[in-house]
Every structure is written in C-alpha cells, then in structure tokens.
Protein backbone atom coordinates (compact mmCIF):
# COMPACT_ATOMS: atom_id res chain seq x y z
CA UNK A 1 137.66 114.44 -40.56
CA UNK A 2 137.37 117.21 -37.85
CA UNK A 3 135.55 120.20 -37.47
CA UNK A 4 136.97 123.70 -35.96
CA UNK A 5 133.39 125.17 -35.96
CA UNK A 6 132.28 126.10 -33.03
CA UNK A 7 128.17 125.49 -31.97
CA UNK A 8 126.47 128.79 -31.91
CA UNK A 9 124.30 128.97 -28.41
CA UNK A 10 122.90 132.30 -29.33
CA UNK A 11 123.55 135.94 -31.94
CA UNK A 12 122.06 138.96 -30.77
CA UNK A 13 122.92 142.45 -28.97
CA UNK A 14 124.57 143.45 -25.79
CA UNK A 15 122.02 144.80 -23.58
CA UNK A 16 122.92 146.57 -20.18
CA UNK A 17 119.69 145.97 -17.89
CA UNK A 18 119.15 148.31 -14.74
CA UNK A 19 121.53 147.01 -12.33
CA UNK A 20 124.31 147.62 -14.78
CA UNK A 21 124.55 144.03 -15.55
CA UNK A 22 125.48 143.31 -19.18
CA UNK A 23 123.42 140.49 -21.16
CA UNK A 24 122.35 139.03 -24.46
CA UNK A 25 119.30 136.82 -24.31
CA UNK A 26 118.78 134.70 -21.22
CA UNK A 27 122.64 134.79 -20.82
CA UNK A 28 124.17 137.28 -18.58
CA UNK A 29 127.98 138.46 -19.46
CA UNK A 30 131.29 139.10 -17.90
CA UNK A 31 130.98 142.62 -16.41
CA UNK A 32 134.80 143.77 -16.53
CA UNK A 33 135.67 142.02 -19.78
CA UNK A 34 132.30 143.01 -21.63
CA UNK A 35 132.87 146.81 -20.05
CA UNK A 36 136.23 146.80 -21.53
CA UNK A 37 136.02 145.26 -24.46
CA UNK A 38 132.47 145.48 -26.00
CA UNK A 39 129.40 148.21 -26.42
CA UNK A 40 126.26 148.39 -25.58
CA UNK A 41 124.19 147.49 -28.86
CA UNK A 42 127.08 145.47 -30.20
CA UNK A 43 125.92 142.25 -32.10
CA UNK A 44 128.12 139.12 -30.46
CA UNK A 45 127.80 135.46 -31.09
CA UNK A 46 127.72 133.16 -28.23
CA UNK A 47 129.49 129.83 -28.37
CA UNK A 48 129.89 128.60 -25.07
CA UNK A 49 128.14 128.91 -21.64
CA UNK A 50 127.65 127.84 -17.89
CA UNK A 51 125.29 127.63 -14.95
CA UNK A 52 124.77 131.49 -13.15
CA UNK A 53 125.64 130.37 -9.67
CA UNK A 54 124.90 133.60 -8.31
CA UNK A 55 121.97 134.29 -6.30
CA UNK A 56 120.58 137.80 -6.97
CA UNK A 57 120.65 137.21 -11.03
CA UNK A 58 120.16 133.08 -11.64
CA UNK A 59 116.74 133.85 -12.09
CA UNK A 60 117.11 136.71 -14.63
CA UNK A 61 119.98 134.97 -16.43
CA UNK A 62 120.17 131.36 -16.09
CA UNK A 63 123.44 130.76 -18.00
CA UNK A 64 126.78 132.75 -17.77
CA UNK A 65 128.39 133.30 -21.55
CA UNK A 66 131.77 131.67 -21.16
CA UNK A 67 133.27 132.86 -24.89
CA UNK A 68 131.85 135.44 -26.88
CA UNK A 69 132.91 136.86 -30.29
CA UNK A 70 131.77 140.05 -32.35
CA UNK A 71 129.31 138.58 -34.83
C-alpha cells in the first residue's frame, strides 16, 4: 500500500527579514518565486528542503525550502 502524503518539515508564516530575504523558521525561501507568488504573512507548509550553500545567510538559515505549498 503506498502513501502520496508528503512529510511536513515545518507550517508557519512568510517572514521578510532586513536584507529582503524571505523565510519561515530556520528555512530561508526562493526570493523570485516567493516574491511572485506568495505574501508576506502568508501561512505555507514546508515539505521538502536542502543545505543553504551560500555564505552570507547559512548561518541565519541553515536549510533552503525546496517545495512549499499555501497551508
């Protein structure tokens, strides 16, 4: 029997911090994509995520949110 649920990582709201970044919890999100297609304040579930590679925020956000739905 399989399952098409996906594993929640983390629910909460879109934050935008002072260097414009957008993020939800410890995960920081797509800039363009989140700009585009989401709001500040906007409740999204994450369900998948990977390593920040990227110097000036991997401390601030260790994890990049991969796929992200409106909760």
């Amino acid at each position: 029997m399989s399952s098409n649920t996906a594993t929640t990582l983390h629910t909460g709201e879109i934050e935008q911090d002072e260097n414009r970044n957008y993020f939800c919890g410890k995960y920081q999100l797509k800039y363009t994509y989140t700009d585009q297609n989401h709001k500040v304040g906007e409740k999204i579930t994450i369900l998948s995520a990977i390593e920040n590679t990227d110097l000036r925020t991997k401390n601030k956000y260790p994890q990049v949110a991969q796929k992200y739905t409106r909760a």
